[in-house]
N, C-alpha and C. Protein backbone atom coordinates (compact mmCIF):
# COMPACT_ATOMS: atom_id res chain seq x y z
N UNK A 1 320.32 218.48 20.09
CA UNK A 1 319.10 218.80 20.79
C UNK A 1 318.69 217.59 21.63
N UNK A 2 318.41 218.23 23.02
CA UNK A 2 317.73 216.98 23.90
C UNK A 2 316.44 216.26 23.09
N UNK A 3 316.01 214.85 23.70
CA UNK A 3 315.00 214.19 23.45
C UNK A 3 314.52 214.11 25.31
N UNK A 4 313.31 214.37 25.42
CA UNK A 4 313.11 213.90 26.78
C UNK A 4 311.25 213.04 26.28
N UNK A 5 311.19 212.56 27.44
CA UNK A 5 310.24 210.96 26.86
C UNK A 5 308.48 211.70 28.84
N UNK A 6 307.69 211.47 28.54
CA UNK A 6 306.72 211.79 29.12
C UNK A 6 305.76 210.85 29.06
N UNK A 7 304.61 211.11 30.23
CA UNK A 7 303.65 210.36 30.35
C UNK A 7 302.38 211.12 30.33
N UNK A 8 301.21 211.11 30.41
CA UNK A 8 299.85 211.82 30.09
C UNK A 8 299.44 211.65 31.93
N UNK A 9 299.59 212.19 32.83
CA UNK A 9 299.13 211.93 34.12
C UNK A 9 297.66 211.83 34.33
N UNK A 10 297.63 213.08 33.98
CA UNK A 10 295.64 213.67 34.08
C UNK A 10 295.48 214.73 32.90
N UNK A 11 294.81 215.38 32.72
CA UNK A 11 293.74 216.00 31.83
C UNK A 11 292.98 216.77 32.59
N UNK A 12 293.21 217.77 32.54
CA UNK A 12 291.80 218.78 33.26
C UNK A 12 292.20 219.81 32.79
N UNK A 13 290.93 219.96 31.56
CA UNK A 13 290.18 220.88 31.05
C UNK A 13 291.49 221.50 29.69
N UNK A 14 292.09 222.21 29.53
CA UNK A 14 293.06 222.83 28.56
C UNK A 14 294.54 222.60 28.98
N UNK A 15 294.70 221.49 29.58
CA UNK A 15 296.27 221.56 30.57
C UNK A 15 296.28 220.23 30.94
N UNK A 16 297.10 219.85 30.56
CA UNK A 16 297.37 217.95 30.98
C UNK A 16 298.71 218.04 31.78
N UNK A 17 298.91 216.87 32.93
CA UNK A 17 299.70 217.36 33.75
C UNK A 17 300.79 215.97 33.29
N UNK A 18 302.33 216.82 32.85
CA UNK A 18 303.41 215.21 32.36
C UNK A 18 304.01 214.87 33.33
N UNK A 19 304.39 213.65 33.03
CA UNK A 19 305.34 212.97 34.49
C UNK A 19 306.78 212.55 33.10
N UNK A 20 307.57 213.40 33.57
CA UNK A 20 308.97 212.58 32.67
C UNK A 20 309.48 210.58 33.33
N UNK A 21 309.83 210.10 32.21
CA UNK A 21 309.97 208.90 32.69
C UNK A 21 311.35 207.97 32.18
N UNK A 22 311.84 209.15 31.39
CA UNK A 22 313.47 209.07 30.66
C UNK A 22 314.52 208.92 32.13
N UNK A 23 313.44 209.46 33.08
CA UNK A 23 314.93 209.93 34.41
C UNK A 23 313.71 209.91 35.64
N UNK A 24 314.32 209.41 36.97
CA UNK A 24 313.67 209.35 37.87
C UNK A 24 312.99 210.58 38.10
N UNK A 25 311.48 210.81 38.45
CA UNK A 25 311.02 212.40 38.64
C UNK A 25 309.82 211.87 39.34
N UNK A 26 309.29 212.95 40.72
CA UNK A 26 308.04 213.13 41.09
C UNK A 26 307.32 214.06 40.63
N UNK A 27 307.93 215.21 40.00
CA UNK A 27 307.73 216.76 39.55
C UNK A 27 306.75 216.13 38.57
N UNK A 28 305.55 217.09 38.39
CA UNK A 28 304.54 216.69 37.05
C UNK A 28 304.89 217.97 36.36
N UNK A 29 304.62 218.39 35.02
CA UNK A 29 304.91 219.54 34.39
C UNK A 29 303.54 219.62 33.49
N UNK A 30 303.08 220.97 34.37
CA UNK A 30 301.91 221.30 34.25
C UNK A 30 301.85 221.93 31.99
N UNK A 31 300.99 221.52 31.20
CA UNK A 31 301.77 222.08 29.74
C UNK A 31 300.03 221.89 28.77
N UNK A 32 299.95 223.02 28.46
CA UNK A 32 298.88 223.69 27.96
C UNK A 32 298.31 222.13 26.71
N UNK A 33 296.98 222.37 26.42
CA UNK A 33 296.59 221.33 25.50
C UNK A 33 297.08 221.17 24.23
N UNK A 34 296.59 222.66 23.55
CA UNK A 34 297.04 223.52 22.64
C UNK A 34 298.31 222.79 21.87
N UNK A 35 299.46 223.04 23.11
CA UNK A 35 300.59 222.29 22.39
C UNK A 35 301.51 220.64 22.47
N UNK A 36 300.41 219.99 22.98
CA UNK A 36 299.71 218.57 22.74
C UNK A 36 298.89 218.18 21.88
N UNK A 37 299.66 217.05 20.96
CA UNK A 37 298.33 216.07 20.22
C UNK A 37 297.18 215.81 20.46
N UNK A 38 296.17 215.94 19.94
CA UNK A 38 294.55 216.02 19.92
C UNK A 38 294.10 214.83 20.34
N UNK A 39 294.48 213.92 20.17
CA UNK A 39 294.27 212.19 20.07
C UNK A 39 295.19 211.65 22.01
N UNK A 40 295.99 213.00 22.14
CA UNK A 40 296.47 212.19 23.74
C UNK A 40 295.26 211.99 24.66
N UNK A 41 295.24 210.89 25.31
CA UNK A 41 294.68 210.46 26.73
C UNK A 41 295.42 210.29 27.91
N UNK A 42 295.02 209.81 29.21
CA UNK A 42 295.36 209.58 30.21
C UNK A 42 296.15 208.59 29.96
N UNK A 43 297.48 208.45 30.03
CA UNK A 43 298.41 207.16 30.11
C UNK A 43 298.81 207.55 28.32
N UNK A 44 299.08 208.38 27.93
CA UNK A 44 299.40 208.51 26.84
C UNK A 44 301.02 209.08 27.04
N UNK A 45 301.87 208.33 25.80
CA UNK A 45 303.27 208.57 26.14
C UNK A 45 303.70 209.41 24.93
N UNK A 46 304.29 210.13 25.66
CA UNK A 46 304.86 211.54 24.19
C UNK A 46 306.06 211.55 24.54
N UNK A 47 306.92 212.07 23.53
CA UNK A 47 308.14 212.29 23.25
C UNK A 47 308.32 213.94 22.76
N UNK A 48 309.21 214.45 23.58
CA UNK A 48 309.87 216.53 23.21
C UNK A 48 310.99 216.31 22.51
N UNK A 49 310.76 216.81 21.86
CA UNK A 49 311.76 216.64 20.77
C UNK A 49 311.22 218.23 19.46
N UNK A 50 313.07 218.76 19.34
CA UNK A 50 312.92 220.11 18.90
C UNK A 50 311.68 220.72 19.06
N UNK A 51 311.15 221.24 20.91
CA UNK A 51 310.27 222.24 21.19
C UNK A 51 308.79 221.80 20.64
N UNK A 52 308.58 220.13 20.27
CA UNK A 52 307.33 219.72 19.77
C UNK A 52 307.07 218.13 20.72
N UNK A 53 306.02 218.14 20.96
CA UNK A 53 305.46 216.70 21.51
C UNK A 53 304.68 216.15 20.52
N UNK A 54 305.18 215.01 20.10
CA UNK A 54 304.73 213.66 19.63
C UNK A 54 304.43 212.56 19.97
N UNK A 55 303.38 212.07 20.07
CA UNK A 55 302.31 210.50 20.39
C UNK A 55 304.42 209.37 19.78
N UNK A 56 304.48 208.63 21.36
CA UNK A 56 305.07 207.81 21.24
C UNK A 56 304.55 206.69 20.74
N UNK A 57 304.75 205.57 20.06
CA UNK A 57 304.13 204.31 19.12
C UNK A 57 304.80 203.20 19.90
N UNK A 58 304.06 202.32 20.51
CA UNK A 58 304.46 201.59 21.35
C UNK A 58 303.64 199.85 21.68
């Protein structure tokens, strides 16, 4: 199973917008709150891993 690595761009309202940062990308990937950690902010780094995002520790 892939691992791909993300950033917290913005926040607005139920939908935070990711910037991948494992691989060069301008694309943001628009991805519901719901299935984001409660505790992410702006500049917050998560990790996908088996179909789940997890708060990277850094």
């Amino acid at each position: 199973m892939e691992t791909w690595f993300y950033e917290v761009v913005s926040i607005d309202g139920d939908y935070a917008n990711l910037k991948r940062t494992d691989i060069e990308s301008d694309e943001l990937k628009l991805v519901a709150r719901a299935l984001l950690p409660a505790e992410i902010t702006e500049g917050s780094r998560l990790k996908y891993e088996m179909m789940s995002y997890t708060l990277e520790k850094y």
